[in-house]
N, C-alpha and C. Protein backbone atom coordinates (compact mmCIF):
# COMPACT_ATOMS: atom_id res chain seq x y z
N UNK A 1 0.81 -1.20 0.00
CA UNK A 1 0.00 0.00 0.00
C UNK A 1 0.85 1.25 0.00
N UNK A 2 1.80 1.19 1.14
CA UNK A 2 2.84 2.44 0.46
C UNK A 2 3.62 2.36 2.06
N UNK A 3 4.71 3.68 1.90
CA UNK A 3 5.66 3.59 3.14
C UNK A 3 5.37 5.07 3.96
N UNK A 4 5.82 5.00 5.18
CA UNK A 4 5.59 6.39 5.70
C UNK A 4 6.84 6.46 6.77
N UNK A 5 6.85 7.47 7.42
CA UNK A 5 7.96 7.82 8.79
C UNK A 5 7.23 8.55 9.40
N UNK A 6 7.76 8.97 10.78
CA UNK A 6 7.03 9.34 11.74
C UNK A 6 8.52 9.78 12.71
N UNK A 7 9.30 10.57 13.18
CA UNK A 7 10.12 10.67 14.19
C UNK A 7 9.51 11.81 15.66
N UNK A 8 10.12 11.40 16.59
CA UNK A 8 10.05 11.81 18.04
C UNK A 8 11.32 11.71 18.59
N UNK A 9 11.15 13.16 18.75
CA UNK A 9 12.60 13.91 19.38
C UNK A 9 11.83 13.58 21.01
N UNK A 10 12.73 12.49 21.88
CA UNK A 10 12.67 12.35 22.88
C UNK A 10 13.07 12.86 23.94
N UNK A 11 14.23 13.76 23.61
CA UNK A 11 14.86 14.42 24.41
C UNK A 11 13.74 15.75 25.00
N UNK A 12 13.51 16.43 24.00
CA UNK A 12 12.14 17.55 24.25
C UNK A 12 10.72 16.87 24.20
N UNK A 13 11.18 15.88 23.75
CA UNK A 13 9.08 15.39 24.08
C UNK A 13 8.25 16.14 23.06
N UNK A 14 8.75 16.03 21.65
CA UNK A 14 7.93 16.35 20.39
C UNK A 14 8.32 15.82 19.54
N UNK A 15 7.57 16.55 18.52
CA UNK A 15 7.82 15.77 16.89
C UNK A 15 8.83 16.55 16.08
N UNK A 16 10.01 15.57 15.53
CA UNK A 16 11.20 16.22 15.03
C UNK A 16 10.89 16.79 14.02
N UNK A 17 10.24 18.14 14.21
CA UNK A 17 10.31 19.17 12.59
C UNK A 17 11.82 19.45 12.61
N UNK A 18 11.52 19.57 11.15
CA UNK A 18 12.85 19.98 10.40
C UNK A 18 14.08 18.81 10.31
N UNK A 19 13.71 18.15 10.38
CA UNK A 19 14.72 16.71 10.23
C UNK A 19 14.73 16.18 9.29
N UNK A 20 16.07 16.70 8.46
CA UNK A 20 16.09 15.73 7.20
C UNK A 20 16.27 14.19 7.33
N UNK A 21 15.88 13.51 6.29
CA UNK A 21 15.51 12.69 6.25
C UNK A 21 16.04 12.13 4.28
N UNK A 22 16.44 10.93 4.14
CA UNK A 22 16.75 10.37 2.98
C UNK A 22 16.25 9.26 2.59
N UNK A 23 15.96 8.80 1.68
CA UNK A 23 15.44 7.65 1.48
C UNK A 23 15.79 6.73 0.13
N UNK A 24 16.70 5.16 0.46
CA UNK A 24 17.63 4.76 -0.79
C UNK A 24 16.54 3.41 -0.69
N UNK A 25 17.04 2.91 -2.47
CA UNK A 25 16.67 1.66 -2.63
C UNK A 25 18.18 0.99 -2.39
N UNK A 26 17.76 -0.12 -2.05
CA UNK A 26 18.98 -1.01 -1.79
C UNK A 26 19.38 -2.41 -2.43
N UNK A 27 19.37 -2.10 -3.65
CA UNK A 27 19.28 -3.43 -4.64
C UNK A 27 20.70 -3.67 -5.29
N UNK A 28 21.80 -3.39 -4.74
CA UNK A 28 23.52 -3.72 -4.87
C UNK A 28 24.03 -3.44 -3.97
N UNK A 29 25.39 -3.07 -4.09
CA UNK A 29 26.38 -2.16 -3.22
C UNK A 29 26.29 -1.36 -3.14
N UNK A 30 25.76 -0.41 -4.04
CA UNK A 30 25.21 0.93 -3.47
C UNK A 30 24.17 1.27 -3.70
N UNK A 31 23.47 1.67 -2.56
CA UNK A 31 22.12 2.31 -2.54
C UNK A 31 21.55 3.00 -3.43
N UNK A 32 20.83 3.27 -3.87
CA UNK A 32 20.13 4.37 -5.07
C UNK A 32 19.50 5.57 -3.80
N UNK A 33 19.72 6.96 -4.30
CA UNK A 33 18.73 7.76 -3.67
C UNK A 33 17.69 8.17 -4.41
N UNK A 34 16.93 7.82 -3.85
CA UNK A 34 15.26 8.31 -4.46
C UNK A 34 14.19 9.37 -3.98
N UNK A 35 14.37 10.20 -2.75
CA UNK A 35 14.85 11.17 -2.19
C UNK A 35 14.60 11.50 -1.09
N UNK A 36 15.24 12.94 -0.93
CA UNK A 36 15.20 13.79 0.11
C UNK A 36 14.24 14.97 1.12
N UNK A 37 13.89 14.50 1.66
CA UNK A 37 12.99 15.54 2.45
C UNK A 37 13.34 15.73 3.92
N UNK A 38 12.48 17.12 3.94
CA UNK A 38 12.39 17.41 5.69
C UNK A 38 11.29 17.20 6.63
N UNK A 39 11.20 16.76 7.46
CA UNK A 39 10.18 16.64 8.41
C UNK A 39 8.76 17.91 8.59
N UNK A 40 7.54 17.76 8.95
CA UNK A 40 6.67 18.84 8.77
C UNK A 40 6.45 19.17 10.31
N UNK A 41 5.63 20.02 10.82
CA UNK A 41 5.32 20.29 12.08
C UNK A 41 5.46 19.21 13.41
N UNK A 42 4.54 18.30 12.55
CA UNK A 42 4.40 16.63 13.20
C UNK A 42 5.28 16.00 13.18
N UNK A 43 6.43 15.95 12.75
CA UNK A 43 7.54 14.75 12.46
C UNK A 43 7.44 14.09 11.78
N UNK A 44 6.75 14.41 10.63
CA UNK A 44 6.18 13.14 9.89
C UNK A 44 6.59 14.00 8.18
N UNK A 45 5.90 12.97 6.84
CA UNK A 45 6.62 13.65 5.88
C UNK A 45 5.08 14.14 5.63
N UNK A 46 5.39 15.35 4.35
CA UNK A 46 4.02 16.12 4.10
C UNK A 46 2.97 15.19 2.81
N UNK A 47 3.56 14.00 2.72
CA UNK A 47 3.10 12.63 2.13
C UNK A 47 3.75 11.66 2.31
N UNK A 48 2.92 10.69 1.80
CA UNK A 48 4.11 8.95 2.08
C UNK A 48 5.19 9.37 0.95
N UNK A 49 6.04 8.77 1.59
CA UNK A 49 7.34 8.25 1.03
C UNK A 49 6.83 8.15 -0.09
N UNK A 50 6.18 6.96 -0.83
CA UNK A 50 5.64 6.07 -1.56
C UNK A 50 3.65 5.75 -1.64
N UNK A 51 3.37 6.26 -2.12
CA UNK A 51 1.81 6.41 -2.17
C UNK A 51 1.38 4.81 -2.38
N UNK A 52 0.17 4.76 -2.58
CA UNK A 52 -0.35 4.11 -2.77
C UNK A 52 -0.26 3.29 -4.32
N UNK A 53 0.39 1.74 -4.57
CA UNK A 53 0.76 1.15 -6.06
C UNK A 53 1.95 1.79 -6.01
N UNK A 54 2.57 2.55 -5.85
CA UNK A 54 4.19 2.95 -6.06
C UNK A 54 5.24 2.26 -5.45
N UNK A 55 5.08 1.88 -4.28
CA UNK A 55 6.41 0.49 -3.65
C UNK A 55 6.41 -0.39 -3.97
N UNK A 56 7.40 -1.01 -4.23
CA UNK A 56 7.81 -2.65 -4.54
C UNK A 56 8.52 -3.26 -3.67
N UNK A 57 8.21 -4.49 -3.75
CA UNK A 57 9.18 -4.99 -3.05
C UNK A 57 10.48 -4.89 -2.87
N UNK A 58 11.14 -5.21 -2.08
CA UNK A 58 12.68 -5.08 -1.85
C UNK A 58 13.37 -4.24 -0.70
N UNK A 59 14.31 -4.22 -0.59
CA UNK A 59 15.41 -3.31 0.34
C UNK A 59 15.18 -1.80 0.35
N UNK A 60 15.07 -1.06 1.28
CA UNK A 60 15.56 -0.27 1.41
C UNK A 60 16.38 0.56 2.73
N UNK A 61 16.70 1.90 2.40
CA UNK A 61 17.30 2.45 3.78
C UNK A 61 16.43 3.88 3.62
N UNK A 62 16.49 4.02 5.05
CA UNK A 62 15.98 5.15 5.86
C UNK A 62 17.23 5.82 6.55
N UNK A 63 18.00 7.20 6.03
CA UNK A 63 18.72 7.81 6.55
C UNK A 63 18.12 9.27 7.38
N UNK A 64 18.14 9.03 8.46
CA UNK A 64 18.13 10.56 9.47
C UNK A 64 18.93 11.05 9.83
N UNK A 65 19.02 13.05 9.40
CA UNK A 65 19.90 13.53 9.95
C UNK A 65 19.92 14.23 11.59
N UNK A 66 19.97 13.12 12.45
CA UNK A 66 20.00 13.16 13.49
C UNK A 66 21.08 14.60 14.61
N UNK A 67 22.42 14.17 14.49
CA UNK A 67 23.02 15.69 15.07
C UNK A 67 22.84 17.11 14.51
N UNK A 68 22.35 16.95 13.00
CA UNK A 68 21.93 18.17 12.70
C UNK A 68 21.04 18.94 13.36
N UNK A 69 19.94 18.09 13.34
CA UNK A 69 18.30 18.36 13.94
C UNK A 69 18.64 18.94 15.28
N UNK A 70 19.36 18.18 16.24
CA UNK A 70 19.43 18.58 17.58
C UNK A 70 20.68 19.78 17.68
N UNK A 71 21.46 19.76 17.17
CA UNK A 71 22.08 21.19 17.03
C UNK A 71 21.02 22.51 16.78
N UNK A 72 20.41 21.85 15.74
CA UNK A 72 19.47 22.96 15.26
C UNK A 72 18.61 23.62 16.08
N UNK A 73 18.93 22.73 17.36
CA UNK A 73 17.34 22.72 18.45
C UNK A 73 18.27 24.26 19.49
N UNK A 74 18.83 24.54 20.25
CA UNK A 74 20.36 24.14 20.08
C UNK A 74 20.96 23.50 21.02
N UNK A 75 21.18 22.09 20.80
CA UNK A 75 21.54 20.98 22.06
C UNK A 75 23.56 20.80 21.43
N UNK A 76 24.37 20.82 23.28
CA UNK A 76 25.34 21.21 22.58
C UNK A 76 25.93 19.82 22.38
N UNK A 77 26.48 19.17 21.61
CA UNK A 77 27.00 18.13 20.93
C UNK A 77 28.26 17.77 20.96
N UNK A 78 28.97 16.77 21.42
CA UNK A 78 30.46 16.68 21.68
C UNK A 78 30.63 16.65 20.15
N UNK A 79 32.06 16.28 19.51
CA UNK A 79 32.54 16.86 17.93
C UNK A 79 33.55 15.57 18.29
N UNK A 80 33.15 13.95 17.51
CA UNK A 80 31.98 14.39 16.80
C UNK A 80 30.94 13.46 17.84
N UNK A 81 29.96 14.02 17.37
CA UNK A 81 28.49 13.41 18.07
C UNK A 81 28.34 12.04 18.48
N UNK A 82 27.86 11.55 19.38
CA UNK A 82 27.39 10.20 19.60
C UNK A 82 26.75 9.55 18.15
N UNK A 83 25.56 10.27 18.07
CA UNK A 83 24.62 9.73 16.97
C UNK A 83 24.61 11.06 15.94
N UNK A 84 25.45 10.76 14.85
CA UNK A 84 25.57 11.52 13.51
C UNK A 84 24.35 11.66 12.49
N UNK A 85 24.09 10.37 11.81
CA UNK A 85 23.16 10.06 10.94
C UNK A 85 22.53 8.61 11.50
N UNK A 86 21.47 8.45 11.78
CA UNK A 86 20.57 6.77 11.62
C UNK A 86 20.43 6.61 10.68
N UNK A 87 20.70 5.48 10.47
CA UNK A 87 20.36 4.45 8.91
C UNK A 87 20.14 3.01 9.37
N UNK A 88 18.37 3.45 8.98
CA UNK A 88 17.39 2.17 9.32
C UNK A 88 17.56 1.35 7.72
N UNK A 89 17.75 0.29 7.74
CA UNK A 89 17.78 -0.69 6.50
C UNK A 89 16.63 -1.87 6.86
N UNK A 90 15.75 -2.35 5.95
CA UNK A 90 14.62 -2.45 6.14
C UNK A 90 13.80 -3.42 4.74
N UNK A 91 13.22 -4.56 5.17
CA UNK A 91 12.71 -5.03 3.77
C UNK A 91 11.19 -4.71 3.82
N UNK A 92 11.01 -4.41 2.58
CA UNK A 92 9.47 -4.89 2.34
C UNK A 92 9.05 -5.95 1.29
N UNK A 93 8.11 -6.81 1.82
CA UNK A 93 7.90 -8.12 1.91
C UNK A 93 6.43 -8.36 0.83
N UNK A 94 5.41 -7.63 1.40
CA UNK A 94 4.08 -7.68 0.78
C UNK A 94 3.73 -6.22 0.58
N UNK A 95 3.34 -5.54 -0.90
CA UNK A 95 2.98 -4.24 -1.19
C UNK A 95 1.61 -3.94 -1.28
N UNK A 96 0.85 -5.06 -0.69
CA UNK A 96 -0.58 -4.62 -0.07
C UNK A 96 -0.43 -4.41 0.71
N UNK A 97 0.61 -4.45 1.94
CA UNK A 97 0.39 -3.92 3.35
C UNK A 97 1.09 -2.53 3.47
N UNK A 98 0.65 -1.54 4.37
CA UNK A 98 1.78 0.06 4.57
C UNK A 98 2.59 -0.65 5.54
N UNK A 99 3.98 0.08 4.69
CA UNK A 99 5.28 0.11 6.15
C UNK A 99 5.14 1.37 6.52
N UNK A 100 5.27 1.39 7.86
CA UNK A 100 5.31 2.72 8.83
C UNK A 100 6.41 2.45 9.31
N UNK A 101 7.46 3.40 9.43
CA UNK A 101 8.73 2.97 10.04
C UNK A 101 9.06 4.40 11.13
N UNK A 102 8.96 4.38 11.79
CA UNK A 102 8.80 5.33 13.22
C UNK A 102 10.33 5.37 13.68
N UNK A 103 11.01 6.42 13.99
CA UNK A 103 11.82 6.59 15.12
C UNK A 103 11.69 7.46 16.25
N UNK A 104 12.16 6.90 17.62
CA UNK A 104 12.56 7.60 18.51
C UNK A 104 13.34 8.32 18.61
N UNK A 105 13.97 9.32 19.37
CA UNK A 105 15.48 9.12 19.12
C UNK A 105 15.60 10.76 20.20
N UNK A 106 16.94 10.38 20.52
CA UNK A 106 17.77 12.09 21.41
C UNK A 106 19.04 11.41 20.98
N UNK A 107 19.90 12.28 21.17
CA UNK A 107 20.89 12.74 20.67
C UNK A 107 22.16 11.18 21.16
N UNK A 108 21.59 10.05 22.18
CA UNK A 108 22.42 9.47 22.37
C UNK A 108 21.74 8.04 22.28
N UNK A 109 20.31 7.78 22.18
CA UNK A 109 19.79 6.69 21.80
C UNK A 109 18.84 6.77 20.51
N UNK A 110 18.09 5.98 20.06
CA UNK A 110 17.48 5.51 19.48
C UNK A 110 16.51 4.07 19.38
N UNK A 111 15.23 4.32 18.81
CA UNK A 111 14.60 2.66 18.29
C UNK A 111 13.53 3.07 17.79
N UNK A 112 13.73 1.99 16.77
CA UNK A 112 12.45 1.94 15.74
C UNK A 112 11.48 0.90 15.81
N UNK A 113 10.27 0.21 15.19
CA UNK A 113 9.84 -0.65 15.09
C UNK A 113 8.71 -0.54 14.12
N UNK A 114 8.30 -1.93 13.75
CA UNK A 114 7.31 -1.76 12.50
C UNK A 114 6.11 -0.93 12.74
N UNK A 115 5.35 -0.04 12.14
CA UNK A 115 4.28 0.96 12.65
C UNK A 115 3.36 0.26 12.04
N UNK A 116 1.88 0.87 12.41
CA UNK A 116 0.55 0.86 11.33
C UNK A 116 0.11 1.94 10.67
């Protein structure tokens, strides 16, 4: 059915606006980028990833720019950062079902898990 994201800046207890965000297919050694966006008010994107009939099966990655975002906030950051970029890698299996792929995250942990 299609893919989505969702992040939560845990550290402040909201939704990571302004968090870039990347998104590769992963069908060799190197990833394809297919693209780039920023997070909206909510933490979320201002559409799916991938609408509805547009995903296929296969690999991909989910890159967040994580020390950016929290600099941006302005949280001060040892050099270099604990957590730089997350890169969730991730299959999809059946393209009648939505992947929701959610992160948590502050500046020194993280976790994701499958969404609805």
């Amino acid at each position: 059915m299609g893919l989505s994201t969702h992040v939560l800046d845990t550290m402040h207890g909201k939704p990571a606006a302004g968090m870039a965000v990347a998104l590769y297919r992963r069908d060799g050694e190197v990833p394809t980028l297919i693209k780039k966006l920023t997070l909206n008010a909510d933490g979320r994107t201002d559409a799916p990833l991938f609408a509805d009939g547009e995903l296929t099966a296969g690999r991909y990655r989910l890159v967040f720019g994580v020390a950016a975002y929290f600099r941006s906030r302005p949280v001060e950051l040892p050099e270099p950062p604990f957590l730089d970029e997350v890169t969730l890698d991730f299959g999809v299996a059946d393209v009648r079902e939505h992947y929701h792929v959610p992160l948590l995250v502050s500046p020194w942990t993280y976790s994701t898990y499958r969404g609805s």
